[in-house]
PDB file of N, CA and C in Angstrom:
ATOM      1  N   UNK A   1     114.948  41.850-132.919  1.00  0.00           N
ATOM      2  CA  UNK A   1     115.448  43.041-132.265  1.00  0.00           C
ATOM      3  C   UNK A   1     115.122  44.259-133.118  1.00  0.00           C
ATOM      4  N   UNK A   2     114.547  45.337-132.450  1.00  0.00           N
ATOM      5  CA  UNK A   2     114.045  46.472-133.302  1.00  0.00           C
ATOM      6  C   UNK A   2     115.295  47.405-132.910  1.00  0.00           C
ATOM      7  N   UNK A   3     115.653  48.435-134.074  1.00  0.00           N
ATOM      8  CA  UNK A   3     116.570  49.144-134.333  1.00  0.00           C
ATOM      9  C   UNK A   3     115.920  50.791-134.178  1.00  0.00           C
ATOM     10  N   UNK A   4     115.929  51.543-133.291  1.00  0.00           N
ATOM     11  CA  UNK A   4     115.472  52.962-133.539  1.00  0.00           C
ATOM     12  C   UNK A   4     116.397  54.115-134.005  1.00  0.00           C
ATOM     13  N   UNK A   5     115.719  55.059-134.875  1.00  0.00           N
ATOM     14  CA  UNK A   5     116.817  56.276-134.854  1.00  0.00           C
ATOM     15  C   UNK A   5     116.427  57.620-133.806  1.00  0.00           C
ATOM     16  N   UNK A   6     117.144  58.075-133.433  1.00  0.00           N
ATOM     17  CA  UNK A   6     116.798  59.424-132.339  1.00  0.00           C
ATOM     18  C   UNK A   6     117.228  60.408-133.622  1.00  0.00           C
ATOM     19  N   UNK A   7     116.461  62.071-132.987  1.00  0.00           N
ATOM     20  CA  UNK A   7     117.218  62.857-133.818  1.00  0.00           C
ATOM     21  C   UNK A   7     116.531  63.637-132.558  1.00  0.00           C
ATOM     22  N   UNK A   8     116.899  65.575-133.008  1.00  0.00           N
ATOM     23  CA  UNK A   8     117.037  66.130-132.144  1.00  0.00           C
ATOM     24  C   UNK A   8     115.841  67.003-132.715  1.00  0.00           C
ATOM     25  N   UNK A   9     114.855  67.594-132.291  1.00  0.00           N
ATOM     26  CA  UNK A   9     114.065  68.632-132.762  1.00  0.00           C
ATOM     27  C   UNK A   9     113.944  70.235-131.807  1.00  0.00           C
ATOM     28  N   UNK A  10     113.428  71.021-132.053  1.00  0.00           N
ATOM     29  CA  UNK A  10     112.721  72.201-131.185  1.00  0.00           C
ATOM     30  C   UNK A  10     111.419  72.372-131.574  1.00  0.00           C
ATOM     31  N   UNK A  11     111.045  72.553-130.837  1.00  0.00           N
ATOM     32  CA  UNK A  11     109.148  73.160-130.573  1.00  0.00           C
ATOM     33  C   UNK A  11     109.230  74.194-130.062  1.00  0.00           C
ATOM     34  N   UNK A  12     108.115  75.512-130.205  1.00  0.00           N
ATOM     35  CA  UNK A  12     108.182  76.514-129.998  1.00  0.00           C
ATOM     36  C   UNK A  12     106.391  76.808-130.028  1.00  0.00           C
ATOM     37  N   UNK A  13     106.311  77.651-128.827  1.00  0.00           N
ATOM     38  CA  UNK A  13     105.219  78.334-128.540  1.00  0.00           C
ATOM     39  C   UNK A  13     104.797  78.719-128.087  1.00  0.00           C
ATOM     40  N   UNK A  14     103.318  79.948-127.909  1.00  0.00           N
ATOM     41  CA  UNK A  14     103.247  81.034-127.396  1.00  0.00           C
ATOM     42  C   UNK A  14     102.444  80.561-126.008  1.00  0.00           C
ATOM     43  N   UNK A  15     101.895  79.794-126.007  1.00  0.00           N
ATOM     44  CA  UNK A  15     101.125  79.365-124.991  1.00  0.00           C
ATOM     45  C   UNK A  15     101.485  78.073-123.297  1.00  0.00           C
ATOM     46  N   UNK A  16     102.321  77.667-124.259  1.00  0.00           N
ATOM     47  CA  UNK A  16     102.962  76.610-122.616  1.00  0.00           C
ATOM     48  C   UNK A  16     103.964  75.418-123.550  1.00  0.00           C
ATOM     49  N   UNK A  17     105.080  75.395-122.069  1.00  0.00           N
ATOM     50  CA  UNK A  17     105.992  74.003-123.124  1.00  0.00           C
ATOM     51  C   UNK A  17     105.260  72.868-123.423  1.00  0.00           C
ATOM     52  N   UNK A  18     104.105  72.489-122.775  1.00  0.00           N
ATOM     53  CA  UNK A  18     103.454  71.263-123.607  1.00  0.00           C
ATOM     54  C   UNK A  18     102.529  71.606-124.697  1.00  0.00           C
ATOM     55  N   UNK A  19     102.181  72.780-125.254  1.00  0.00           N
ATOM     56  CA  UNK A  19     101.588  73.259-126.518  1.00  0.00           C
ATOM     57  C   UNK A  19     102.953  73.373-127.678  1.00  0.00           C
ATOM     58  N   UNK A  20     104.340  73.341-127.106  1.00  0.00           N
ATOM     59  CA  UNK A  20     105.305  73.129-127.665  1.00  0.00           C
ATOM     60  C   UNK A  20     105.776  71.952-127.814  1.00  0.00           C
ATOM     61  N   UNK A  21     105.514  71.440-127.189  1.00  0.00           N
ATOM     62  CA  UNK A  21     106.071  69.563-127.304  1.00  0.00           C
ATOM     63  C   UNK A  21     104.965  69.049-128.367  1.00  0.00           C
ATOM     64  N   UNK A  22     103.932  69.424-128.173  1.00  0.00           N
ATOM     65  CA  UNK A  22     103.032  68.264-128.615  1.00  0.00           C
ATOM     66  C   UNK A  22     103.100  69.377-130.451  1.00  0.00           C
ATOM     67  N   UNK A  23     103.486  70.746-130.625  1.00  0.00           N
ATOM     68  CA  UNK A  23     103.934  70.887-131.992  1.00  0.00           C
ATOM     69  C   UNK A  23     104.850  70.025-132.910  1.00  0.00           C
ATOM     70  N   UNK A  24     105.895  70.576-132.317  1.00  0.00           N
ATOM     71  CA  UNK A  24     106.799  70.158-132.573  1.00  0.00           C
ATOM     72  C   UNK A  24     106.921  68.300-132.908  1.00  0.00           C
ATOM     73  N   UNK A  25     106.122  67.187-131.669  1.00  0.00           N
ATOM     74  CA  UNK A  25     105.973  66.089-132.176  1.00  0.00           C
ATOM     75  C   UNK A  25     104.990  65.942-133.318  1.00  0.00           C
ATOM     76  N   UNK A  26     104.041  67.312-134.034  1.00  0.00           N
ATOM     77  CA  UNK A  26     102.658  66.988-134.737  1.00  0.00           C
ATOM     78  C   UNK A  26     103.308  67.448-136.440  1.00  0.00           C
ATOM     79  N   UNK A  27     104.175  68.240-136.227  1.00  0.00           N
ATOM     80  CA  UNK A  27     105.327  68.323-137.204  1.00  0.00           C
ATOM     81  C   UNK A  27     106.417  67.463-138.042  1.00  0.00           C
ATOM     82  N   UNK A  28     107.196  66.447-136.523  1.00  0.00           N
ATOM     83  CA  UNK A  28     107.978  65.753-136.585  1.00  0.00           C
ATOM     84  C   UNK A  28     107.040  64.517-137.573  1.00  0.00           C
ATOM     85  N   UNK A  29     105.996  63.750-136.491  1.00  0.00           N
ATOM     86  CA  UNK A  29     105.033  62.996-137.694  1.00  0.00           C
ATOM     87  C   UNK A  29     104.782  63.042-139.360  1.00  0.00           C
ATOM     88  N   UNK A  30     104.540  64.866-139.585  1.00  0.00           N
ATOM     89  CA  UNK A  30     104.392  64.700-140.795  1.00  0.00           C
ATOM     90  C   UNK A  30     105.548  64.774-142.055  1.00  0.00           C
ATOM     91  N   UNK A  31     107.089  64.885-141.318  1.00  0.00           N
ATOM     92  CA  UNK A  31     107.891  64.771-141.983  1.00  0.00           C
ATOM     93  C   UNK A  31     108.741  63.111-141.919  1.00  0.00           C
ATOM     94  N   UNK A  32     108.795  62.863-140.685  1.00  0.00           N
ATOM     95  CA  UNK A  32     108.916  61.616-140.374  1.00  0.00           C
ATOM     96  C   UNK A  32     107.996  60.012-140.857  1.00  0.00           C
ATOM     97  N   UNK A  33     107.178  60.431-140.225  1.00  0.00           N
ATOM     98  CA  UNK A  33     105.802  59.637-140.037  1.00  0.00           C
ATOM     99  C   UNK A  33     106.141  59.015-138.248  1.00  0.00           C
ATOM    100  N   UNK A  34     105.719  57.851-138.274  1.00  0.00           N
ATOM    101  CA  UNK A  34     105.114  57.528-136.472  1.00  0.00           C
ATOM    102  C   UNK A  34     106.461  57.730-135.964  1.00  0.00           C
ATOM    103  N   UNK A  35     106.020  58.331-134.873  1.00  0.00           N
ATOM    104  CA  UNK A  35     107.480  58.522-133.737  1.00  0.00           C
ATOM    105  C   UNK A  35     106.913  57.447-132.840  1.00  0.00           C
ATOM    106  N   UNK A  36     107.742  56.840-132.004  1.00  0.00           N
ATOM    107  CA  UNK A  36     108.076  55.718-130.862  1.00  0.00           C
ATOM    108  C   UNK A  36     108.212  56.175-129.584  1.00  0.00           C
ATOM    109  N   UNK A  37     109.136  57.566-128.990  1.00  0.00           N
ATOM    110  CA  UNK A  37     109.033  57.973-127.976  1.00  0.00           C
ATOM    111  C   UNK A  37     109.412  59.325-128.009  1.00  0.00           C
ATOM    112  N   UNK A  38     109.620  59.932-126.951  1.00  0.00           N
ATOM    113  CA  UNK A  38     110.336  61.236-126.966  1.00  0.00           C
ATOM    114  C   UNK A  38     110.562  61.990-125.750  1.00  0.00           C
ATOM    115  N   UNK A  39     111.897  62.140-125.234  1.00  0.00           N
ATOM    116  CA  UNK A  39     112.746  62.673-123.737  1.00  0.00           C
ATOM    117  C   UNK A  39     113.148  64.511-124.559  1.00  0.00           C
ATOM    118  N   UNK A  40     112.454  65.003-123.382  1.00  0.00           N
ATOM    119  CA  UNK A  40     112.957  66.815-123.424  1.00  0.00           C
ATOM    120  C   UNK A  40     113.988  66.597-122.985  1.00  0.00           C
ATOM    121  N   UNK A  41     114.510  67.383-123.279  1.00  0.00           N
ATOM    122  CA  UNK A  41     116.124  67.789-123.349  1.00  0.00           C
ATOM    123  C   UNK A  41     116.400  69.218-122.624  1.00  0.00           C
ATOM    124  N   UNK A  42     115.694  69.915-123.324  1.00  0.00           N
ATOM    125  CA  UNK A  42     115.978  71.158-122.695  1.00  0.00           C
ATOM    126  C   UNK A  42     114.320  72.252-122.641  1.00  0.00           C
ATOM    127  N   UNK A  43     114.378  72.805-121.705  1.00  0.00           N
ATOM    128  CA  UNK A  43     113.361  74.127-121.626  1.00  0.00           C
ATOM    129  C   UNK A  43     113.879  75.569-121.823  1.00  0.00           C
ATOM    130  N   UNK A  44     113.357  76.252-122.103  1.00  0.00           N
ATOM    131  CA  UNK A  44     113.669  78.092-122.275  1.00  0.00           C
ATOM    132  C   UNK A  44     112.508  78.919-122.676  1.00  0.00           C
ATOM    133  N   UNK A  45     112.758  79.917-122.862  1.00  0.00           N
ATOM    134  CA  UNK A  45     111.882  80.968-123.079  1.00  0.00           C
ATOM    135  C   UNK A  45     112.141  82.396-123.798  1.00  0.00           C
ATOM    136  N   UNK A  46     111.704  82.718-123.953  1.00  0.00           N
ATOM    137  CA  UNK A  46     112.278  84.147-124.035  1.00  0.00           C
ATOM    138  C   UNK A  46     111.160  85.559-123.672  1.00  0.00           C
ATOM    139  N   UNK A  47     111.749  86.315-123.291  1.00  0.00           N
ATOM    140  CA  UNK A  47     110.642  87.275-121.812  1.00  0.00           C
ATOM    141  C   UNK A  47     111.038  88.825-122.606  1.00  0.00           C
ATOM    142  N   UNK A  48     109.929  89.720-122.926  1.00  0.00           N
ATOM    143  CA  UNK A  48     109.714  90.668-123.493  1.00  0.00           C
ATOM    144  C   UNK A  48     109.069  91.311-122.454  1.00  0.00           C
ATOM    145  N   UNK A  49     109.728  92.686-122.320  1.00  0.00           N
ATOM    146  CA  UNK A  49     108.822  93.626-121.231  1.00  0.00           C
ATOM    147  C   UNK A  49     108.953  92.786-119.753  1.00  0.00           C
ATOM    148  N   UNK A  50     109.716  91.777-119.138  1.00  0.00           N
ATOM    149  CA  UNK A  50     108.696  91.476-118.291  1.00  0.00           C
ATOM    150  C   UNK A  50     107.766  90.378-118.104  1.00  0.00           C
ATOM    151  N   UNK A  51     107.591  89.940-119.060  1.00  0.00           N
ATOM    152  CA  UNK A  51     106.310  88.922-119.720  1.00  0.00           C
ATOM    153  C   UNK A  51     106.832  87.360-120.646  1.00  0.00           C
ATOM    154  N   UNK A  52     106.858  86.945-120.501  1.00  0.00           N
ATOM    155  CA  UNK A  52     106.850  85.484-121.280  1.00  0.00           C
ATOM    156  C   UNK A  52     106.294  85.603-122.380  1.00  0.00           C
ATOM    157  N   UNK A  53     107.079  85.285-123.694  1.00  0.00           N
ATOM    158  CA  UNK A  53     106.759  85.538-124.777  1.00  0.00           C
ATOM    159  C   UNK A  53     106.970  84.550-125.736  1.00  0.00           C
ATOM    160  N   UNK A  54     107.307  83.447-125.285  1.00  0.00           N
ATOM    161  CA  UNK A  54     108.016  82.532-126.379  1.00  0.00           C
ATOM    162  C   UNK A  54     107.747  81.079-125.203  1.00  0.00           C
ATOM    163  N   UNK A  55     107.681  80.101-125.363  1.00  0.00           N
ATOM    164  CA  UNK A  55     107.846  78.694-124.806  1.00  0.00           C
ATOM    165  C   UNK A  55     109.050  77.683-125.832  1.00  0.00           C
ATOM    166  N   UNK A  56     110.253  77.135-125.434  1.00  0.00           N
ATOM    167  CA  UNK A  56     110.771  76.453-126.399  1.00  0.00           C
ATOM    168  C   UNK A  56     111.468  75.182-125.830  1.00  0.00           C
ATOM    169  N   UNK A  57     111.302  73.949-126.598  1.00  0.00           N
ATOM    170  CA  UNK A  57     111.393  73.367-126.175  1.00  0.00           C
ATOM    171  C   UNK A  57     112.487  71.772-126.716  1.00  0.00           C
ATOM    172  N   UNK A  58     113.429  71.602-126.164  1.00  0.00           N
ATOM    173  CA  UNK A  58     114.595  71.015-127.317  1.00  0.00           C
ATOM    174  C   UNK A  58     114.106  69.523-127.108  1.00  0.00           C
ATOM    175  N   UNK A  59     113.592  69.139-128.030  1.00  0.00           N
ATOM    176  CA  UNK A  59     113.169  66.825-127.672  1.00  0.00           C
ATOM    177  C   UNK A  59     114.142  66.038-128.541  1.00  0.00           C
ATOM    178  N   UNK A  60     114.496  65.137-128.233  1.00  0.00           N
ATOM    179  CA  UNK A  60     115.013  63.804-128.310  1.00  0.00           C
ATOM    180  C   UNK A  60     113.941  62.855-128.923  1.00  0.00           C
ATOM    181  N   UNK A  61     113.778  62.649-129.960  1.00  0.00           N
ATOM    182  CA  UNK A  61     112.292  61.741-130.688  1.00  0.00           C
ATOM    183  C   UNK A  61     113.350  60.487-131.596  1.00  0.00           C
ATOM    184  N   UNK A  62     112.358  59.511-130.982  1.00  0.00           N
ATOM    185  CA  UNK A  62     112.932  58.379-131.904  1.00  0.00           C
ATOM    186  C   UNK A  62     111.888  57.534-132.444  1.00  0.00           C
ATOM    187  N   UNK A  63     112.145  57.312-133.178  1.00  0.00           N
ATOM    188  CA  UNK A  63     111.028  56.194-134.176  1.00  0.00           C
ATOM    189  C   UNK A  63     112.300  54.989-134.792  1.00  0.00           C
ATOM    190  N   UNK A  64     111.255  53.941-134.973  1.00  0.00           N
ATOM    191  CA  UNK A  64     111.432  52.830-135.319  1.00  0.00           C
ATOM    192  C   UNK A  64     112.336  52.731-136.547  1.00  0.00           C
ATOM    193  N   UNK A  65     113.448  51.697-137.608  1.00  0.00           N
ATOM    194  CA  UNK A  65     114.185  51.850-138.595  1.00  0.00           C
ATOM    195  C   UNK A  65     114.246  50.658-138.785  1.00  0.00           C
ATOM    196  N   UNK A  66     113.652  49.716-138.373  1.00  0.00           N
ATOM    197  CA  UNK A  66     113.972  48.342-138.535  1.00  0.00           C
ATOM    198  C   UNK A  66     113.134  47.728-137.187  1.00  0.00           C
ATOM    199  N   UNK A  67     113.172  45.778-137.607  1.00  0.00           N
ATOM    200  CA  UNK A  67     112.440  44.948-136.570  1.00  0.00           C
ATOM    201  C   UNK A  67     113.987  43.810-136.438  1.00  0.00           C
TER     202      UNK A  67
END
């Protein structure tokens, strides 16, 4: 039986929430190492002038802790 841990992260970016997801998991890797899966949680933004200025994005990432 494999044992996982979840934790909670944010991604952030200027270009689209999946240029934010896939940060934020390219981050998580190098502090972590291999992640296992990962459920969004939440979407937002933040809008300047009018305009979309921010992409952010709250994930649920879990990797492996045991077999």
């Amino acid at each position: 039986m494999s044992v996982y841990k979840m934790t909670e992260i944010v991604g952030v970016s200027s270009e689209s929430f999946a240029d934010a997801i896939e940060k934020a998991i390219a981050e998580a890797t190098k502090a972590v190492g291999r992640m296992s899966w990962f459920e969004v949680a939440e979407q937002r933004g933040t809008i300047e002038m009018g305009q979309i200025r921010e992409y952010q994005v709250k994930l649920h990432v879990g990797f492996r802790i045991s077999d």
